[in-house]
N, C-alpha and C. Protein backbone atom coordinates (compact mmCIF):
# COMPACT_ATOMS: atom_id res chain seq x y z
N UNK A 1 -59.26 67.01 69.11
CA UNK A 1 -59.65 66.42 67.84
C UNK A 1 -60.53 67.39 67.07
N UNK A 2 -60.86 67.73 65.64
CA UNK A 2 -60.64 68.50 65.19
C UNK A 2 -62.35 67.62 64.50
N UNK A 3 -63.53 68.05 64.87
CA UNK A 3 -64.39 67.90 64.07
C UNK A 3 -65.13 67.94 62.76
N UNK A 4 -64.63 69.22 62.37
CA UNK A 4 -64.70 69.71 61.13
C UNK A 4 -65.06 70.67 61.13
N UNK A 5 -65.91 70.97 62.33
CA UNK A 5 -66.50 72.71 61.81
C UNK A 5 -65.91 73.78 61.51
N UNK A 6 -64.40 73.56 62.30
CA UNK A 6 -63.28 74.78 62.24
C UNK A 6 -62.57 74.47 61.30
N UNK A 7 -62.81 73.56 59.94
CA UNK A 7 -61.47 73.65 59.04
C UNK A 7 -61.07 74.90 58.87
N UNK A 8 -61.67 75.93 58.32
CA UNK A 8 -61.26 77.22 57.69
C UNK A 8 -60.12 77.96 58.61
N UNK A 9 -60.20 77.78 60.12
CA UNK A 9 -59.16 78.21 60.94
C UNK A 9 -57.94 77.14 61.30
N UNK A 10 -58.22 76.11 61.12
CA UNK A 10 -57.32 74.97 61.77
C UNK A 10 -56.74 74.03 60.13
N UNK A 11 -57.33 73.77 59.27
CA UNK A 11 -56.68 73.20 58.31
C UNK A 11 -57.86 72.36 58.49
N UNK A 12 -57.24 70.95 57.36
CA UNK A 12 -58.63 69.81 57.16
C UNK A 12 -58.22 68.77 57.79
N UNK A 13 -59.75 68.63 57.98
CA UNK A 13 -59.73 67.07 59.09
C UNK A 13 -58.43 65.94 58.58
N UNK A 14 -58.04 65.69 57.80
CA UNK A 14 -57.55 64.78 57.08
C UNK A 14 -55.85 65.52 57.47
N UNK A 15 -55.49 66.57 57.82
CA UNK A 15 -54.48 66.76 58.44
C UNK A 15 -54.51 66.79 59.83
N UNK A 16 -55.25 67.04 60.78
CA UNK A 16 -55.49 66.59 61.79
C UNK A 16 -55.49 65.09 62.24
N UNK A 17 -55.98 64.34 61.31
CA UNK A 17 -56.63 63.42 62.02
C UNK A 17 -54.67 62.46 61.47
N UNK A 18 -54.11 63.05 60.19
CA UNK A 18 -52.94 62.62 60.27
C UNK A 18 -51.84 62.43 61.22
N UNK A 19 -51.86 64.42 61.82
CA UNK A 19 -50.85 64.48 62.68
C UNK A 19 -51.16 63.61 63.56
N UNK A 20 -52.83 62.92 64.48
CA UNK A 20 -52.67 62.97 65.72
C UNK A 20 -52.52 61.22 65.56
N UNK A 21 -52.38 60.54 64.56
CA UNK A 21 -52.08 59.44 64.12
C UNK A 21 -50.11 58.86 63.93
N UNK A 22 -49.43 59.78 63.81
CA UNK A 22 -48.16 60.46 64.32
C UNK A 22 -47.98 60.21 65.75
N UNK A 23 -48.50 61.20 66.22
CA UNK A 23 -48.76 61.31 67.60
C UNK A 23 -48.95 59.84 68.62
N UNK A 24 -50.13 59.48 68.23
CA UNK A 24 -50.29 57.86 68.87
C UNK A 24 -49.42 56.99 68.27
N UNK A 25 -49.17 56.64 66.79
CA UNK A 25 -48.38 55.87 66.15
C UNK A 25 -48.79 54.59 66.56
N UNK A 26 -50.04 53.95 66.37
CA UNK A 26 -50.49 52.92 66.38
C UNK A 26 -51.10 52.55 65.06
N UNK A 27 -51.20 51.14 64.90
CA UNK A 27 -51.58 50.49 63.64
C UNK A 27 -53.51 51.09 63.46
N UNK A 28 -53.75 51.25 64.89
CA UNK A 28 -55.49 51.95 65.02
C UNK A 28 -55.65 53.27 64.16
N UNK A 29 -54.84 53.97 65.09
CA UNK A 29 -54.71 55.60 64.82
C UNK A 29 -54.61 55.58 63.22
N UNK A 30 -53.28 55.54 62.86
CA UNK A 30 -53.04 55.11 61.34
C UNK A 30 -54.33 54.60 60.48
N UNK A 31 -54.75 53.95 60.51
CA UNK A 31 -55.61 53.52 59.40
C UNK A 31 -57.16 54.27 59.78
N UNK A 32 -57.14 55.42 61.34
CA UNK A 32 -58.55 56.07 61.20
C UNK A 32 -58.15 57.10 60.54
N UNK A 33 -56.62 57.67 60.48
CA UNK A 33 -55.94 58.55 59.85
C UNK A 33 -56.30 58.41 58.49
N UNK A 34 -56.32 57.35 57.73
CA UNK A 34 -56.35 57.00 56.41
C UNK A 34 -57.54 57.06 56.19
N UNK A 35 -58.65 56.66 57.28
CA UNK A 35 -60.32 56.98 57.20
C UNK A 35 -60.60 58.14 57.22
N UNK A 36 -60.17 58.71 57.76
CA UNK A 36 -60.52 60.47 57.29
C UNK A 36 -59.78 61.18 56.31
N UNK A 37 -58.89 60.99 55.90
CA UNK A 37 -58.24 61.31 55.02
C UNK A 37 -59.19 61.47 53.74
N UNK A 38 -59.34 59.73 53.42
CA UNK A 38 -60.44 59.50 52.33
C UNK A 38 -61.96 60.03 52.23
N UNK A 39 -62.14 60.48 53.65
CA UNK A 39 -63.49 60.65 53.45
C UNK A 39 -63.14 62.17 53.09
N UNK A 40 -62.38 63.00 53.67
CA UNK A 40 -62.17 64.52 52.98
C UNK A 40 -62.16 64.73 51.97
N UNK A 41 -61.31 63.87 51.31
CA UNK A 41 -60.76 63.73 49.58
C UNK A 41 -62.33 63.42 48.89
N UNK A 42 -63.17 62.79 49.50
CA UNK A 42 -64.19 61.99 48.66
C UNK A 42 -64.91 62.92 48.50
N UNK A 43 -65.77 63.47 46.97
CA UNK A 43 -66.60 64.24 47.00
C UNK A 43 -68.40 63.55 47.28
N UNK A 44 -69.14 64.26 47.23
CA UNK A 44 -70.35 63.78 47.79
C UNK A 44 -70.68 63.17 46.22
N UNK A 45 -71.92 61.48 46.66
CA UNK A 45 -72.58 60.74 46.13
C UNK A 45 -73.02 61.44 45.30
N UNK A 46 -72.52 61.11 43.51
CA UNK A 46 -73.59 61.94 42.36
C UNK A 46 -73.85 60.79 41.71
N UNK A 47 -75.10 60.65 41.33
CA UNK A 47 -75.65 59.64 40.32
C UNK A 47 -75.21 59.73 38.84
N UNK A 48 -74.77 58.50 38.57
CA UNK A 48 -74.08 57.93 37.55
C UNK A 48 -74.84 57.92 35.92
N UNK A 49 -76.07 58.52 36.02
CA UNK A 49 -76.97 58.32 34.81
C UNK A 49 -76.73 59.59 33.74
N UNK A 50 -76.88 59.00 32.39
CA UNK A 50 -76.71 60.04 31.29
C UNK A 50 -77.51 61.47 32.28
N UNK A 51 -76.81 62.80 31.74
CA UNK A 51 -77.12 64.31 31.64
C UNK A 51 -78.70 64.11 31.32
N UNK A 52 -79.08 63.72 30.10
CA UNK A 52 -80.58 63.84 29.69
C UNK A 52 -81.65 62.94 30.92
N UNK A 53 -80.57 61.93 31.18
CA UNK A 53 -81.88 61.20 31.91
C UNK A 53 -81.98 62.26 33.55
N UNK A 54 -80.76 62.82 33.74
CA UNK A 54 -81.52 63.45 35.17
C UNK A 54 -81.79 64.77 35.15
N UNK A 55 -81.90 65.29 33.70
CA UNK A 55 -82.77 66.61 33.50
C UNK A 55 -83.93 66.24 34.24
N UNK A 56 -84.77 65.06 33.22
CA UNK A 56 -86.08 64.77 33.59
C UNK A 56 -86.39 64.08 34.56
N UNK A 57 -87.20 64.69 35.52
CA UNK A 57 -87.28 63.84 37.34
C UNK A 57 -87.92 62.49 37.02
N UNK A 58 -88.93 62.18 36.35
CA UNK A 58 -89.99 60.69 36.12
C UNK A 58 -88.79 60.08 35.52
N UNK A 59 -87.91 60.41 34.19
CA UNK A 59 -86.91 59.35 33.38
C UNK A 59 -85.56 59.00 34.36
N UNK A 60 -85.47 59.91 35.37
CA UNK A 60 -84.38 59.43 36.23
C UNK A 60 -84.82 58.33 37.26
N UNK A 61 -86.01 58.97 37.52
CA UNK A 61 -86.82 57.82 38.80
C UNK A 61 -86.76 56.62 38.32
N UNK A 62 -87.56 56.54 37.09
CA UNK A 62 -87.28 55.50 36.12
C UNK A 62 -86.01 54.43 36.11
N UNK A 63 -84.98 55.14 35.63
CA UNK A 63 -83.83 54.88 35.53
C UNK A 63 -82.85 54.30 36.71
N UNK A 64 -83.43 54.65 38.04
CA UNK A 64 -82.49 54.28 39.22
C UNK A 64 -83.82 53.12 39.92
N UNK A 65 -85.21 53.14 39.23
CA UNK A 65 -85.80 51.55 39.30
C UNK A 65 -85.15 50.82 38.58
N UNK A 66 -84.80 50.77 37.58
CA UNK A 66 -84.05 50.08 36.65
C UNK A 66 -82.78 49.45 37.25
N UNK A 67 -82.01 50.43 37.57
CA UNK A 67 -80.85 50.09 38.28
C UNK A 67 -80.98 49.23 39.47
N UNK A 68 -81.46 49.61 40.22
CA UNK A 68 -82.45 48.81 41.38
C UNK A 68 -82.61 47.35 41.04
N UNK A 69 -84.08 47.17 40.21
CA UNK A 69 -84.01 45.77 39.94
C UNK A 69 -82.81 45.14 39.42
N UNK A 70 -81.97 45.72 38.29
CA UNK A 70 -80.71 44.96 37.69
C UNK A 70 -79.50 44.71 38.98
N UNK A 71 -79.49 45.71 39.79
CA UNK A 71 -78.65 44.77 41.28
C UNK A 71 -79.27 44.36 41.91
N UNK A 72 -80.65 44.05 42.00
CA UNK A 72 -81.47 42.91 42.71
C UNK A 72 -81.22 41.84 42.56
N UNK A 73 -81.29 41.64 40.85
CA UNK A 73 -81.02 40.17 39.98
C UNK A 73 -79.48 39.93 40.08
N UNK A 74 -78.79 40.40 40.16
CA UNK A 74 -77.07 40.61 40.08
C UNK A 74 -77.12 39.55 41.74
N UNK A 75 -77.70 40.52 42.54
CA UNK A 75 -77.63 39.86 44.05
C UNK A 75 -78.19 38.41 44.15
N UNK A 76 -79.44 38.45 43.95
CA UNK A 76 -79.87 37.08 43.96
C UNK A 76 -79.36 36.26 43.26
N UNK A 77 -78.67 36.49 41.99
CA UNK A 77 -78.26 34.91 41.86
C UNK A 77 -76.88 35.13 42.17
N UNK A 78 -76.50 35.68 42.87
CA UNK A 78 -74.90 35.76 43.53
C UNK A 78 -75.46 34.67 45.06
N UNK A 79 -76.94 35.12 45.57
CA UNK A 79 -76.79 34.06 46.74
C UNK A 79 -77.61 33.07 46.23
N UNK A 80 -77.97 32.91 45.06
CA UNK A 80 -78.22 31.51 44.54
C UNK A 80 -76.92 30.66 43.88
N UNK A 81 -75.96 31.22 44.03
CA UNK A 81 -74.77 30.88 43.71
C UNK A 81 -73.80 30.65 44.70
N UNK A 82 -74.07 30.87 45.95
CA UNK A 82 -73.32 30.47 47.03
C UNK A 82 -74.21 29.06 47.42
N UNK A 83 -74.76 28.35 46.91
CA UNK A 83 -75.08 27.18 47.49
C UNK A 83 -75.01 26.33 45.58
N UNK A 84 -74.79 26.84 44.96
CA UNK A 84 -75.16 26.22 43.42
C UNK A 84 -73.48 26.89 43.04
N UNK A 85 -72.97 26.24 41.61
CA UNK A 85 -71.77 25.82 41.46
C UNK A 85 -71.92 27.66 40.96
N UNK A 86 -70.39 28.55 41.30
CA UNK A 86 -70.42 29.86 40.79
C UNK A 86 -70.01 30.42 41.65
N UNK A 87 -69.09 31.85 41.41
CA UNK A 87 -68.32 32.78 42.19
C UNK A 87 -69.74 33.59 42.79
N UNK A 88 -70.29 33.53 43.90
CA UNK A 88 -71.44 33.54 45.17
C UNK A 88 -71.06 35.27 45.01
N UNK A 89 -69.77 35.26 45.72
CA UNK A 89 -69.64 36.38 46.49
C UNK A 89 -69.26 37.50 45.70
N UNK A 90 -68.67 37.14 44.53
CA UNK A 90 -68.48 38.09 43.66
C UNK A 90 -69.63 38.64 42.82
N UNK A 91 -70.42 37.86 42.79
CA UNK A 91 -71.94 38.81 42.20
C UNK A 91 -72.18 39.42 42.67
N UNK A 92 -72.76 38.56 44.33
CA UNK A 92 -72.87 40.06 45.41
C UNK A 92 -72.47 41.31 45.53
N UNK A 93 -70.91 41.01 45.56
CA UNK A 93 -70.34 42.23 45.31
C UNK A 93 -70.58 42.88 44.08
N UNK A 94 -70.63 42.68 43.01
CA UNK A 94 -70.79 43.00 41.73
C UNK A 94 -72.32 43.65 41.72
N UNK A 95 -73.41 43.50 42.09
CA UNK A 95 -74.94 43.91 42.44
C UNK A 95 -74.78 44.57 43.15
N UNK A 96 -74.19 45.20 44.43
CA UNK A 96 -73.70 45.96 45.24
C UNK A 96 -73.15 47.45 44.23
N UNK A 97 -71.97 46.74 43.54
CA UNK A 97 -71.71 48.23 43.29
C UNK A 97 -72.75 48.57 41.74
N UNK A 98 -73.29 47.86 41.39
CA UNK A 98 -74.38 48.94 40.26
C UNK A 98 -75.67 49.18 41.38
N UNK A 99 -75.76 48.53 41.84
CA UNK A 99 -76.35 49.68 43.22
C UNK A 99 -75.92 51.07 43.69
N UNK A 100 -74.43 51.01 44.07
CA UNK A 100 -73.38 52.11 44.18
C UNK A 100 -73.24 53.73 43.18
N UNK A 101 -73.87 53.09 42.00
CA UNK A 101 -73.90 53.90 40.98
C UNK A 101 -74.84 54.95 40.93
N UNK A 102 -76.07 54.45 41.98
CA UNK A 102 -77.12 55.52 42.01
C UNK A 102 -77.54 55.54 43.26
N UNK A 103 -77.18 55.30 44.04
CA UNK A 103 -77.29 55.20 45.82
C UNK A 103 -76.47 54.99 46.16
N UNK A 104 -76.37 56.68 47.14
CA UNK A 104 -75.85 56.66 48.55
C UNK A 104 -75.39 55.56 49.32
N UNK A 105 -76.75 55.13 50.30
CA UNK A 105 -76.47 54.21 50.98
C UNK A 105 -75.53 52.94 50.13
N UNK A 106 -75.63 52.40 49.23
CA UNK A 106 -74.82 51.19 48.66
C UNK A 106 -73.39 51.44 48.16
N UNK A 107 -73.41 53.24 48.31
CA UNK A 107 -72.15 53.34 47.94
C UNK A 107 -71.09 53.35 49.62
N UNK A 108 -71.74 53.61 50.14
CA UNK A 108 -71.64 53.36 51.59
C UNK A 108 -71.75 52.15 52.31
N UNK A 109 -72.07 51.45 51.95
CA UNK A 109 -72.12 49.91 52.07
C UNK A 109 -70.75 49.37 51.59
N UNK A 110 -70.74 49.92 50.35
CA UNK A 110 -69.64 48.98 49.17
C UNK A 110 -68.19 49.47 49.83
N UNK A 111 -67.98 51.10 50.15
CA UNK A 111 -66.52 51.27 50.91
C UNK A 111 -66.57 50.61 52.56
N UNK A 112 -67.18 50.45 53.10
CA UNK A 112 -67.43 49.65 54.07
C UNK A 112 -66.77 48.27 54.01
N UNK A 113 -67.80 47.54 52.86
CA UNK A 113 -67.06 46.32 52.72
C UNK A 113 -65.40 46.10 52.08
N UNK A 114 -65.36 47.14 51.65
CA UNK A 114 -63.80 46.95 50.81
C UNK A 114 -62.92 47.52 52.17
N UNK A 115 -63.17 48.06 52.83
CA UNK A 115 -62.52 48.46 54.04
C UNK A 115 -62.02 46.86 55.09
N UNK A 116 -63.44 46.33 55.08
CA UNK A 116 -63.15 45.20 56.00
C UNK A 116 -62.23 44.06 55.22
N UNK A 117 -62.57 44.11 53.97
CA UNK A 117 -61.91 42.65 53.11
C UNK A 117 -60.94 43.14 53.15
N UNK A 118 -59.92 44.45 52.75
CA UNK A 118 -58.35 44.69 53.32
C UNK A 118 -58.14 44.41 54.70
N UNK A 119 -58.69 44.99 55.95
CA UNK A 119 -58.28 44.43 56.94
C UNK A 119 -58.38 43.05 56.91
N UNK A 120 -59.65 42.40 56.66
CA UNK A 120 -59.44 40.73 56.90
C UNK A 120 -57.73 40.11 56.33
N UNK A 121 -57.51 40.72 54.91
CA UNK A 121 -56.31 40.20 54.15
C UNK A 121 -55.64 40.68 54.69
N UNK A 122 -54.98 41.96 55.29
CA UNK A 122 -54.03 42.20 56.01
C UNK A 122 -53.76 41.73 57.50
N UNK A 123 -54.67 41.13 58.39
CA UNK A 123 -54.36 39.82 59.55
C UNK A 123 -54.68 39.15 58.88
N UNK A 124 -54.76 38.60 57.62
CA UNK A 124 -54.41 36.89 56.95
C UNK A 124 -52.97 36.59 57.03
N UNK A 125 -52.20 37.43 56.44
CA UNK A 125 -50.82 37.81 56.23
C UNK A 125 -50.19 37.97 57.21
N UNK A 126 -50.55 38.38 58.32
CA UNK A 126 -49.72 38.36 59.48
C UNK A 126 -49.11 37.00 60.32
N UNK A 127 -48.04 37.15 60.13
CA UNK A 127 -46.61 36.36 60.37
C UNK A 127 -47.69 35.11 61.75
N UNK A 128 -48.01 35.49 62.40
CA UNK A 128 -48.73 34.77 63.93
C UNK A 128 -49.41 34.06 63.52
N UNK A 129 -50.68 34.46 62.24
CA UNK A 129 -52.21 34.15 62.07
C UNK A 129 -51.50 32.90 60.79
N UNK A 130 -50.60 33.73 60.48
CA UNK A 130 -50.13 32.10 59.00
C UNK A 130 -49.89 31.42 59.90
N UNK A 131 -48.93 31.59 60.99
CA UNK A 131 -48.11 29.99 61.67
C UNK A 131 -49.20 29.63 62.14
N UNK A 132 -50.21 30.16 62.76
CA UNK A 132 -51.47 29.30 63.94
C UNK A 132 -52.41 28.63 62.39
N UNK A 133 -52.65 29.08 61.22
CA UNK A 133 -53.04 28.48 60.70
C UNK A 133 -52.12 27.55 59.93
N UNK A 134 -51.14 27.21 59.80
CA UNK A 134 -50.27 26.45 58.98
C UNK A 134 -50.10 25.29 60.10
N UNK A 135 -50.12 25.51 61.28
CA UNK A 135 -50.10 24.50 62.60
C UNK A 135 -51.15 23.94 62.75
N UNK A 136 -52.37 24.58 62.41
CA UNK A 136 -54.05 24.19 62.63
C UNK A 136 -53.77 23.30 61.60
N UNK A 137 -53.52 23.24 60.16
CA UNK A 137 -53.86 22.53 59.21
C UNK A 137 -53.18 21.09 59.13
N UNK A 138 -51.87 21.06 59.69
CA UNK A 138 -51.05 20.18 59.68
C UNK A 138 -51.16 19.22 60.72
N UNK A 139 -51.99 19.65 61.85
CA UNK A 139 -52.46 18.78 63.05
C UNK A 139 -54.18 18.34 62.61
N UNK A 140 -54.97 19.04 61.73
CA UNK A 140 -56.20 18.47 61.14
C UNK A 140 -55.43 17.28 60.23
N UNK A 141 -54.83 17.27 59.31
CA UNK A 141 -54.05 16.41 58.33
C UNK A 141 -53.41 15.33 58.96
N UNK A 142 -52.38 15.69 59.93
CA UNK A 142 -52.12 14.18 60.81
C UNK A 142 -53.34 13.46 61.16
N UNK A 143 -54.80 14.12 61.85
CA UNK A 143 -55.62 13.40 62.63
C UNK A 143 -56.43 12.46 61.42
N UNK A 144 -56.31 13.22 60.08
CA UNK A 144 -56.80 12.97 59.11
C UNK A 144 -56.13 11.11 58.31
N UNK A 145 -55.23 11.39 58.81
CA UNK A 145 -54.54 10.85 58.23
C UNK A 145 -54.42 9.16 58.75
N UNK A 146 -54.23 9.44 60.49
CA UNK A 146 -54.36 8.50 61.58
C UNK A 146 -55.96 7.44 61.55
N UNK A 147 -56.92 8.95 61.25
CA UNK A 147 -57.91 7.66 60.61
C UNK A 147 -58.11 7.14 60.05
N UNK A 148 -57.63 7.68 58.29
CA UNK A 148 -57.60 6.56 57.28
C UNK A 148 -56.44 5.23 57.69
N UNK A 149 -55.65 5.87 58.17
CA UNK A 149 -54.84 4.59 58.42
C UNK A 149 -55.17 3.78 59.48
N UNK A 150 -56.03 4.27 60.51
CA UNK A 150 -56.85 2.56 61.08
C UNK A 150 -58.15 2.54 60.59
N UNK A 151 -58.36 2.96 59.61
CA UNK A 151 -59.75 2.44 58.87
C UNK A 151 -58.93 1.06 57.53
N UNK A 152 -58.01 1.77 57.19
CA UNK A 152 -57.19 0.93 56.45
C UNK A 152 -56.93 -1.07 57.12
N UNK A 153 -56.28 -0.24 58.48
CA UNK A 153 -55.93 -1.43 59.67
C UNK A 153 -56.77 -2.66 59.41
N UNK A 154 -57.86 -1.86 60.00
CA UNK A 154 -59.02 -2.53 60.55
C UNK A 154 -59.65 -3.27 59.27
N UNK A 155 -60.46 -2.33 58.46
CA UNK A 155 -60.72 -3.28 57.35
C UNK A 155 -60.50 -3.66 56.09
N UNK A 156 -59.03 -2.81 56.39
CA UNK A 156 -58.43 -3.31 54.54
C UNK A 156 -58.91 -2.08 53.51
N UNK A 157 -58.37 -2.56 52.20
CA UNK A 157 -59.08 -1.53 51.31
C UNK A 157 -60.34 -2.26 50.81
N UNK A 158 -61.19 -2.83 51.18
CA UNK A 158 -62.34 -2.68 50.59
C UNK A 158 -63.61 -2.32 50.74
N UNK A 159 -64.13 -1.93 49.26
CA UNK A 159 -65.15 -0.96 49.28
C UNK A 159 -66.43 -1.34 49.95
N UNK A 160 -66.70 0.06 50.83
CA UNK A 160 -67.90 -0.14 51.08
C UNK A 160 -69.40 -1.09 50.03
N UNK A 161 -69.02 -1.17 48.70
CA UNK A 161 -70.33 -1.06 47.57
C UNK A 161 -69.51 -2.38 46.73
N UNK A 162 -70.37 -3.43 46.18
CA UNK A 162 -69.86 -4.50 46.02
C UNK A 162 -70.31 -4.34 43.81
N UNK A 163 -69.14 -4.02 43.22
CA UNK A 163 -69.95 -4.04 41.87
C UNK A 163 -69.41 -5.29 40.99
N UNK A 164 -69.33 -6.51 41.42
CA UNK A 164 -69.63 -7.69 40.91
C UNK A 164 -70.62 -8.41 40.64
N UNK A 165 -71.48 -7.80 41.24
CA UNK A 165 -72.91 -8.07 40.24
C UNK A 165 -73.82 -6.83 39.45
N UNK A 166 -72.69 -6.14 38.82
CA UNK A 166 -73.42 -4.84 38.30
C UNK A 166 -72.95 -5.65 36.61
């Protein structure tokens, strides 16, 4: 396996790590194949702020506090929105990547997470995981179903709450 130090004699990681993905021909191999690939191709973390603001070191510092607090607020009410009516997870994500814009680490965070939400969707889709969930749902729904209908049995349709004297 081909670390990187020898590209200049051996070629780039991202062809290495292809062929030996070939080689195994597993659904694993393949997609670490595709992980190095991308990370070769990717150039290094540059901050996203106007030319003038990162001439000056204090107006950039400035500027990536700024950024900072505005995906703070982005975040928090993304998880004040996972319990209150509102797309939760998409703020999150959304505060995440203007985070991304001037940090490393969050930009590293953010391909991380987009890495896992394709795998999650790609075993959603898989032929096994639909039938075990299309079987899960349809045996919750019968059981569902069996109780309203001896709650029905038993005491009829009427309501718990009496509004004849409202």
């Amino acid at each position: 396996m081909n670390t990187g130090s020898d590209r200049g004699t051996h070629g780039s990681a991202a062809e290495d790590a292809t062929t030996e993905a070939a080689a195994g021909s597993t659904a694993e191999a393949a997609a670490e194949a595709a992980e190095a690939a991308e990370a070769a191709e990717e150039t290094p973390h540059v901050s996203k702020a106007p030319a003038f603001i990162k001439r000056n070191r204090s107006l950039h510092l400035s500027w990536q506090v700024g950024v900072f607090i505005v995906g703070l607020a982005v975040i928090g009410a993304g998880i004040a929105m996972l319990v209150l009516p509102g797309p939760g997870w998409v703020a999150i994500f959304a505060g995440l990547a203007i985070w991304a814009t001037e940090f490393a680490w969050a930009h590293l965070v953010l391909r991380w997470t987009k890495r896992k939400v394709t795998e999650a969707a790609q075993k959603a889709l898989d032929p096994k995981v639909r039938r075990r969930n299309i079987i899960l749902t349809s045996v919750g729904l019968v059981i569902a179903g069996a109780l309203i209908g001896f709650y029905l049995w038993k005491y009829g349709l009427v309501l718990p709450w009496s509004l004849k004297d409202q």
